[in-house]
Protein backbone atom coordinates (compact mmCIF):
# COMPACT_ATOMS: atom_id res chain seq x y z
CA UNK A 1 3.49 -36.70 28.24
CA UNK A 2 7.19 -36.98 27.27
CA UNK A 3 9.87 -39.58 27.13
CA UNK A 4 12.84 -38.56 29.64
CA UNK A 5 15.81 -40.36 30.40
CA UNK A 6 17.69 -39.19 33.79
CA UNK A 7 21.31 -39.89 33.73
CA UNK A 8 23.34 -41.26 36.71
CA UNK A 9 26.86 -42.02 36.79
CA UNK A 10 27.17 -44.96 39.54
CA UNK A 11 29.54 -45.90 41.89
CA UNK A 12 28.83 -49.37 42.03
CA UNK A 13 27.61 -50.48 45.62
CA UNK A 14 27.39 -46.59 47.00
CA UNK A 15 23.79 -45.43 47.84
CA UNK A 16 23.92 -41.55 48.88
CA UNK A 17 22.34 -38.84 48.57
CA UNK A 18 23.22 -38.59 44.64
CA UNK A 19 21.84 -42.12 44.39
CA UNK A 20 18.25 -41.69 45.66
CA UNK A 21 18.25 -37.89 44.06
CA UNK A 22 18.41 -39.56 40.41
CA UNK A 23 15.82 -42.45 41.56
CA UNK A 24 13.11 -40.47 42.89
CA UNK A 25 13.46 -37.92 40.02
CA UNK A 26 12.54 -40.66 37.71
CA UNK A 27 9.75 -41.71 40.29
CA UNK A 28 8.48 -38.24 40.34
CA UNK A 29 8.59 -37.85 36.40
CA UNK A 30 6.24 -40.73 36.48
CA UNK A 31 4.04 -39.63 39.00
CA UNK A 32 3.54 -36.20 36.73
CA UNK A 33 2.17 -38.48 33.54
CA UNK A 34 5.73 -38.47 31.77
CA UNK A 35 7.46 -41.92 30.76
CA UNK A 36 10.83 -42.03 32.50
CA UNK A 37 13.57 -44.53 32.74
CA UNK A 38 17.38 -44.64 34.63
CA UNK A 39 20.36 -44.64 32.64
CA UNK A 40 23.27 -45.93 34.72
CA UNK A 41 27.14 -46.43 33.90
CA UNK A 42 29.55 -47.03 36.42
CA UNK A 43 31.87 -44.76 37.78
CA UNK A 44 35.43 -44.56 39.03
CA UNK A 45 36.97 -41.36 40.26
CA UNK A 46 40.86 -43.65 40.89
CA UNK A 47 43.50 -43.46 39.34
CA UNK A 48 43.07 -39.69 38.23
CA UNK A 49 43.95 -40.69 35.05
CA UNK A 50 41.30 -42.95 34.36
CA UNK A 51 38.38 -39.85 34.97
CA UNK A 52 38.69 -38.98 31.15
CA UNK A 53 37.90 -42.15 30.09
CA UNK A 54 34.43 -42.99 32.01
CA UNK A 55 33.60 -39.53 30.83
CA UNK A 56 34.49 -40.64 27.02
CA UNK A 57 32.50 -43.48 28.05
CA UNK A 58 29.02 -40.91 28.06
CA UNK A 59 30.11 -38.92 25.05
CA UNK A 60 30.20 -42.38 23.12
CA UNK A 61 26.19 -42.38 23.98
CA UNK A 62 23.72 -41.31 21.73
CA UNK A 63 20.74 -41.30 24.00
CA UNK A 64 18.23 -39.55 20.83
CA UNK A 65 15.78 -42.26 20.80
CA UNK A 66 15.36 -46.19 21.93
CA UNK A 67 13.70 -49.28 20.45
CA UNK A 68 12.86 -46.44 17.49
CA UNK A 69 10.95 -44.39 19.59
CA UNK A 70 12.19 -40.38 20.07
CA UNK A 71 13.56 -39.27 23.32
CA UNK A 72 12.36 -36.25 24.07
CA UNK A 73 14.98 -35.36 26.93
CA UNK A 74 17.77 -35.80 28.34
CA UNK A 75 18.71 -35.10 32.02
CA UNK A 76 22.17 -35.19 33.32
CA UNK A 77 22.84 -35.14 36.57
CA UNK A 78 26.63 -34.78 38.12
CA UNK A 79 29.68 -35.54 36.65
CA UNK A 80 30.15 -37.19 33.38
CA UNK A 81 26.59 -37.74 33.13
CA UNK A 82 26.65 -34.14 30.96
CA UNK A 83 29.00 -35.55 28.34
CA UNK A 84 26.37 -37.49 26.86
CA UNK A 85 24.86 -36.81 23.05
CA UNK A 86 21.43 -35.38 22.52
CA UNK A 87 19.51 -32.36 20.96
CA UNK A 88 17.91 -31.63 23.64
CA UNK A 89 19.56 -32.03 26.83
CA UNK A 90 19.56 -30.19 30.25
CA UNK A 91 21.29 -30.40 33.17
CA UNK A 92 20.01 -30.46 37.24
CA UNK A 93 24.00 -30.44 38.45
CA UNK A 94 24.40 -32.73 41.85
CA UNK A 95 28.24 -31.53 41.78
CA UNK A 96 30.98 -31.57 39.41
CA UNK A 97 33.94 -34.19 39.98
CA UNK A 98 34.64 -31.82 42.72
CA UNK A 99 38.45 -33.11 43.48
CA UNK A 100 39.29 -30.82 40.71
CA UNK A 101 37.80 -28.35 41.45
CA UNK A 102 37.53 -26.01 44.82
CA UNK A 103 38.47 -29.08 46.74
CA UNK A 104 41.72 -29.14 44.88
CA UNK A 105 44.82 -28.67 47.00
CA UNK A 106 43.14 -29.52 50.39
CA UNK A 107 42.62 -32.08 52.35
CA UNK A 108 39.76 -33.32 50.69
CA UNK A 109 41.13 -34.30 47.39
CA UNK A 110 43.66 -36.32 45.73
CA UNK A 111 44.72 -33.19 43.36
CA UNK A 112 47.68 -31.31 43.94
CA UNK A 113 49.65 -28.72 42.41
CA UNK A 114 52.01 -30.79 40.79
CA UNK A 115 52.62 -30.41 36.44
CA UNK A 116 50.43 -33.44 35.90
CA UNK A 117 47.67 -32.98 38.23
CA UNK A 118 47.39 -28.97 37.27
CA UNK A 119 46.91 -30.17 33.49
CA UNK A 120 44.53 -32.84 34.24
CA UNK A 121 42.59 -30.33 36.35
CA UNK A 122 42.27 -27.75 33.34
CA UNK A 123 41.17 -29.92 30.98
CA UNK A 124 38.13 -31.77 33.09
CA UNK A 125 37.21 -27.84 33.90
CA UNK A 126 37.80 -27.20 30.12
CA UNK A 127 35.34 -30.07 28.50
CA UNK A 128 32.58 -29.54 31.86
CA UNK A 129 32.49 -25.88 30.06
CA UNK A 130 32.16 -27.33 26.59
CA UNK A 131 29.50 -30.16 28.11
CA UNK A 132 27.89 -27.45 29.63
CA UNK A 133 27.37 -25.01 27.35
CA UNK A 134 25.68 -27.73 24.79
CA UNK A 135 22.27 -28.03 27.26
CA UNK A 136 19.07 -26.45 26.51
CA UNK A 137 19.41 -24.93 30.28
CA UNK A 138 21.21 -25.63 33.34
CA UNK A 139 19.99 -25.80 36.40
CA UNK A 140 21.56 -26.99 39.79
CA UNK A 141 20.29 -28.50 43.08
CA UNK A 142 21.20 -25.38 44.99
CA UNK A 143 23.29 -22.28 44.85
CA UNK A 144 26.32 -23.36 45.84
CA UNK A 145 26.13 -25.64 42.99
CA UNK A 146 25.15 -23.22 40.71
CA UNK A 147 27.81 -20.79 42.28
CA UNK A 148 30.59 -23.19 41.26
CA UNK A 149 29.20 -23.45 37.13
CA UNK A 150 29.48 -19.92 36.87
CA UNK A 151 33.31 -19.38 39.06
CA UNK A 152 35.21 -22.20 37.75
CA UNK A 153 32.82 -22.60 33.70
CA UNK A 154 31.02 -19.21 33.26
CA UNK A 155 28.30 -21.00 32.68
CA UNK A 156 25.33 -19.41 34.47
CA UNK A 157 22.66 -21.81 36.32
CA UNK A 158 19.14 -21.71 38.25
CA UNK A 159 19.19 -22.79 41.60
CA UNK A 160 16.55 -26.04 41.63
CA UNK A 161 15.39 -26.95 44.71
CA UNK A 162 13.45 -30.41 45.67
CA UNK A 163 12.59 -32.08 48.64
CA UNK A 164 14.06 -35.09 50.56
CA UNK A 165 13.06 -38.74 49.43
CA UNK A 166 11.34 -39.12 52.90
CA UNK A 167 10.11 -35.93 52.95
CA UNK A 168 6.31 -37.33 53.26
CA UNK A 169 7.25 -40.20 55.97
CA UNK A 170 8.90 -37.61 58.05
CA UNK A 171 7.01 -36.72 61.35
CA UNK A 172 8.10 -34.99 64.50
CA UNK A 173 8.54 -36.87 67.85
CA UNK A 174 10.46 -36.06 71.71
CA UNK A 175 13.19 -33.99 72.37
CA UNK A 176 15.50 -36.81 72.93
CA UNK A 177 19.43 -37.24 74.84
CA UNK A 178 21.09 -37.06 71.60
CA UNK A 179 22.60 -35.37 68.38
CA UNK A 180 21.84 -37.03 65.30
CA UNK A 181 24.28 -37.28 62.86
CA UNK A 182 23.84 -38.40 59.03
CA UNK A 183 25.46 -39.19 55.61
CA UNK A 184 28.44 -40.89 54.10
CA UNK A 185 31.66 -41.53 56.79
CA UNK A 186 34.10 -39.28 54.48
CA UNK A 187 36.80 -36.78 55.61
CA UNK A 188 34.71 -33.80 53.79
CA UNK A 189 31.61 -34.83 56.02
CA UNK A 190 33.55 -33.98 58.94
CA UNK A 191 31.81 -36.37 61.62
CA UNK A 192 34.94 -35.75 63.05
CA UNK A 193 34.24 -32.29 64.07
CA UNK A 194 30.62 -33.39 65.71
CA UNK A 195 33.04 -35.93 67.70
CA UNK A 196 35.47 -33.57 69.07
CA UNK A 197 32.58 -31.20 69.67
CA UNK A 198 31.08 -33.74 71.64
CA UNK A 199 34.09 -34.44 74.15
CA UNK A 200 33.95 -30.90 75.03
CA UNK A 201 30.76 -31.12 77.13
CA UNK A 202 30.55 -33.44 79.95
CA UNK A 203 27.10 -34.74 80.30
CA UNK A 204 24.64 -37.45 79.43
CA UNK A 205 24.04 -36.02 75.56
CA UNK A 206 25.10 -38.77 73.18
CA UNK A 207 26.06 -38.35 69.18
CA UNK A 208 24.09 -41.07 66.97
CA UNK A 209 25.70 -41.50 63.93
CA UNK A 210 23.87 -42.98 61.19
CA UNK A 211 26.14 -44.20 58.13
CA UNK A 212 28.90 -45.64 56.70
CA UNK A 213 32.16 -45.30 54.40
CA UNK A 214 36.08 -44.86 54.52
CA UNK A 215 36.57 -42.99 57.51
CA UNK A 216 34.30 -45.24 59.32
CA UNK A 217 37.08 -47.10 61.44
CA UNK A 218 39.24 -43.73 61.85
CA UNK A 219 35.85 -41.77 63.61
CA UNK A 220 35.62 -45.07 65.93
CA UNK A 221 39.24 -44.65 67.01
CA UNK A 222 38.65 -40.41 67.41
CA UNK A 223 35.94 -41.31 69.99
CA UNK A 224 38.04 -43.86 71.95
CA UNK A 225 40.89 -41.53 72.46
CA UNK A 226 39.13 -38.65 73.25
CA UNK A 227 37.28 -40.62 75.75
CA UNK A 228 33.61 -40.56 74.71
CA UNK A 229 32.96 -43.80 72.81
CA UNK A 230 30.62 -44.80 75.19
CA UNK A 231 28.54 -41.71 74.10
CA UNK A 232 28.83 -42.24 70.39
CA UNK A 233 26.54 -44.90 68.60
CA UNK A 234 28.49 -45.97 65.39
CA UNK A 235 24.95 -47.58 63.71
CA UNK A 236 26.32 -48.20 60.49
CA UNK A 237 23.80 -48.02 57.11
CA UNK A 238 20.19 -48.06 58.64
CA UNK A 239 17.05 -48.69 56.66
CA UNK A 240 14.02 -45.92 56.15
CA UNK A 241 12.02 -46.69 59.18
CA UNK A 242 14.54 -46.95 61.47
CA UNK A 243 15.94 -43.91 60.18
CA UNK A 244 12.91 -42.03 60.64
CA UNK A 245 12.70 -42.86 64.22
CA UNK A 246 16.19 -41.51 64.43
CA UNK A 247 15.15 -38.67 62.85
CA UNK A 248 12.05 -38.35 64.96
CA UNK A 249 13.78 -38.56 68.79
CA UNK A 250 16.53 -36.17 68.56
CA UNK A 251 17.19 -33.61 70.31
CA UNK A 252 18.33 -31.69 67.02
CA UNK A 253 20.90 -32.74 64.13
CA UNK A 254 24.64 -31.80 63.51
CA UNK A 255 25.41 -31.59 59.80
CA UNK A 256 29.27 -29.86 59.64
CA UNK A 257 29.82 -30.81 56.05
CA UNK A 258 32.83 -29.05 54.10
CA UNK A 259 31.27 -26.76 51.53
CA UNK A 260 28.61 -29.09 50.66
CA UNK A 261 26.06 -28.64 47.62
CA UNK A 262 23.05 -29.15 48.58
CA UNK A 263 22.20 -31.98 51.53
CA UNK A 264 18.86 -33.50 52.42
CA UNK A 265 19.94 -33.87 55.91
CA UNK A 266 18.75 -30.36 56.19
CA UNK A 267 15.50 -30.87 55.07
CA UNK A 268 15.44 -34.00 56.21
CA UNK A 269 15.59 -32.45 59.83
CA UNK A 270 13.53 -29.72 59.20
CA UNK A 271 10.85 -31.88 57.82
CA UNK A 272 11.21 -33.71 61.36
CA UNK A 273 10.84 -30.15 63.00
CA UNK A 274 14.88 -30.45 64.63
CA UNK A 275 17.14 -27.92 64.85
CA UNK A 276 20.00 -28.01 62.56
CA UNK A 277 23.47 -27.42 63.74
CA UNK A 278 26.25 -26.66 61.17
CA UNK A 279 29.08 -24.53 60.26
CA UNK A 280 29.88 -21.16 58.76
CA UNK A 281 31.53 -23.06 56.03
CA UNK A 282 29.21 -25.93 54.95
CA UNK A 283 27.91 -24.72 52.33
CA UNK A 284 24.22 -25.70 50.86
CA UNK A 285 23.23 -26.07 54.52
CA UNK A 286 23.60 -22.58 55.32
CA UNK A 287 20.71 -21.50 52.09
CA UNK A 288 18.59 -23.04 54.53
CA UNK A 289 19.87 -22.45 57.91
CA UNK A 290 19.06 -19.20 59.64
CA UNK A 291 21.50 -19.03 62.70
CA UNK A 292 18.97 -18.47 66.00
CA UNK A 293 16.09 -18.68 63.88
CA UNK A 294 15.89 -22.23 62.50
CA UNK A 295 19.06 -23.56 63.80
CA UNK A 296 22.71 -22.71 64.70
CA UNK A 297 25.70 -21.41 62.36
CA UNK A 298 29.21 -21.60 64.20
CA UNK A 299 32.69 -21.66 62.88
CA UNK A 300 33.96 -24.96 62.66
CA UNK A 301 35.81 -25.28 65.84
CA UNK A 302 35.11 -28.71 68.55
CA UNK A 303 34.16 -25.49 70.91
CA UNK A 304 31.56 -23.73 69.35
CA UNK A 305 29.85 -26.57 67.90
CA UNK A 306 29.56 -28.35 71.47
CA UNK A 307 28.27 -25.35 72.87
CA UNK A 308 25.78 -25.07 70.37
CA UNK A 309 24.68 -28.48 71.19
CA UNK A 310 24.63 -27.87 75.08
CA UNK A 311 22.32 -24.75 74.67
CA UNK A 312 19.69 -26.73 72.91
CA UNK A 313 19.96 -29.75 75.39
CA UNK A 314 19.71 -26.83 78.09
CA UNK A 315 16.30 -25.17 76.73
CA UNK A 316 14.10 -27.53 75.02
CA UNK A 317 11.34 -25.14 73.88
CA UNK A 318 13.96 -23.12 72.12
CA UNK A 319 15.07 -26.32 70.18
CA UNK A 320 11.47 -27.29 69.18
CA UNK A 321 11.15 -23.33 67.87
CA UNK A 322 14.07 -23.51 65.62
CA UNK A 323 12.36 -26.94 64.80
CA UNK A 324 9.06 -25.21 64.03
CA UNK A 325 10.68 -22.47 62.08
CA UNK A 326 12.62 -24.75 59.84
CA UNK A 327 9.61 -27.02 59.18
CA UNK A 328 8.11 -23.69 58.01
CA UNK A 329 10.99 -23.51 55.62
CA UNK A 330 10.99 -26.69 54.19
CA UNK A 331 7.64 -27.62 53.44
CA UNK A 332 7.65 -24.63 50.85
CA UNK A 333 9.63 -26.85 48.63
CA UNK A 334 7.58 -29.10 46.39
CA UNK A 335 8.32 -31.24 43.06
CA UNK A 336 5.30 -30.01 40.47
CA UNK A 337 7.74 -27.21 40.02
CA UNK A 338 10.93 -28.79 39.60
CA UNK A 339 9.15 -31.23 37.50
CA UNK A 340 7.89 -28.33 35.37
CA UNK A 341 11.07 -26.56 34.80
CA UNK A 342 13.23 -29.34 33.34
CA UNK A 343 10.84 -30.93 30.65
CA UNK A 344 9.46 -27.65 29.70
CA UNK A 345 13.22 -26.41 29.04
């Protein structure tokens, strides 16, 4: 048995997929026989010029032992979390403060190529290398994760898989009339896309959107002007069981995310035995996602995504085989091993 301390940096009143990664990590430590406990600090990505100071904020920390007792490690999860002071520490990277990194420049972040922004950039990139390099070994939560450490830091990392926080409440149920859609309501998601995709085939399919967040009341006005709102269900945050259910009736699940890490919708769906329909750009989806095997990969066009989605509402027994082949998939994926590889390093 050891004493391990899992670091999360929170965003005070967000509950994502980071959020219940770092809590059932410390469950799971448990359930193998080791003591475990949450460390939490809050986190605040605005103004930019505030990020170096909540990650000052985890080098102050000296997380080496509590109430005189030894800790025997350390794991950091996404950014700052890494900054934090201990002999033996190791790293399961969620993401980097990603803004600054690939995402910088587009759309999707609040960093552009002006003198300030460029130097700010650099030296976040610049101490994440330094962090880095100080843990026993880093590992990431998939290989587009892992992909990014060794572009942007040169430092190399093991892709760590785990399963879904549901993953043994999922179950399988009907074929339903509609596309699931789930996660955060944020411009990188791109629910947007599943909308548009949606207006482009007349029928009686609906999109079921399950979450919430920024974008929520610009996705509502997207289906009311292109004319489907009646077919979109905005349900907001939704607890486990009724989640499940949602899970458990569709017809398949769209996940179009903008290179994305990792993503338990994926698994989440698989573990449900649905299809999962995503993008040639999205990232952690597609280490999972065999296009015509265990779902569908299209470019991220309104076009090709809705006709995806129309030829699984059209043949049935070909959705519930990409459903059976990604169940197949998933349930390879188990904790003893992830468990294993970051107290033993």
């Amino acid at each position: 048995m050891k004493t391990v301390l899992v670091c999360e940096a929170q965003v005070p009143f967000v509950h994502g997929g980071a959020e219940y990664h770092v809590r059932e990590l410390v469950a799971q430590l448990r359930a193998h026989g080791h003591m475990a406990e949450l460390v939490s600090v809050p986190f605040k990505w605005y103004p930019k010029e505030a990020i170096l100071a909540h990650a000052a904020a985890w080098r102050l920390l000296d997380l080496s032992e509590s109430n005189g007792r030894p800790i025997d490690v350390v794991i950091a999860t996404k950014f700052p979390t890494y900054f934090v002071r201990h002999p033996h520490k190791v790293a399961w990277l969620i993401h980097q403060h990603r803004a600054a990194y690939e995402l910088a420049g587009t759309i999707f972040s609040d960093f552009f190529h002006t003198e300030s922004d460029v130097a700010l950039r650099a030296r976040i990139i610049a101490l994440d290398t330094e962090m880095l390099e100080e843990c026993r070994r880093v590992y990431a939560n998939a290989r587009n994760t892992a992909g990014r450490a060794a572009r942007f830091n040169g430092v190399p990392a093991e892709a760590l898989y785990h399963p879904p926080r549901l993953a043994d409440r999922l179950a399988p149920g009907p074929y339903g009339d509609y596309i699931l859609s789930v996660g955060r309501l944020e411009s990188v998601k791109r629910v947007d896309l599943a909308i548009r995709a949606l207006a482009t085939i007349p029928g009686r399919l609906r999109l079921k959107v399950a979450g919430t967040g920024t974008q929520a009341h610009t996705f509502q006005a997207l289906a009311e002007s292109l004319g489907v709102a009646d077919r979109v269900d905005f349900l907001g945050s939704v607890d486990d069981d009724a989640l499940l259910a949602l899970y458990s009736g569709a017809l398949a699940v769209v996940f179009p995310p903008f290179d994305e890490d990792f993503g338990y919708v994926t698994l989440e769906s698989f573990l449900s035995r649905k299809a999962v329909i995503t993008t040639v750009d999205a990232g952690g989806p597609n280490e999972f996602v065999v296009d015509s095997v265990n779902g569908l990969s299209c470019v991220p066009e309104p076009a090709a995504l809705g006709q995806a989605m129309a030829t699984l509402d059209g043949d049935r027994r070909l959705a519930a085989a990409y459903g059976d082949a990604g169940y197949a998939r998933a349930r390879e994926i188990t904790w003893t091993g992830v468990i294993e590889r970051l107290v033993g390093a």
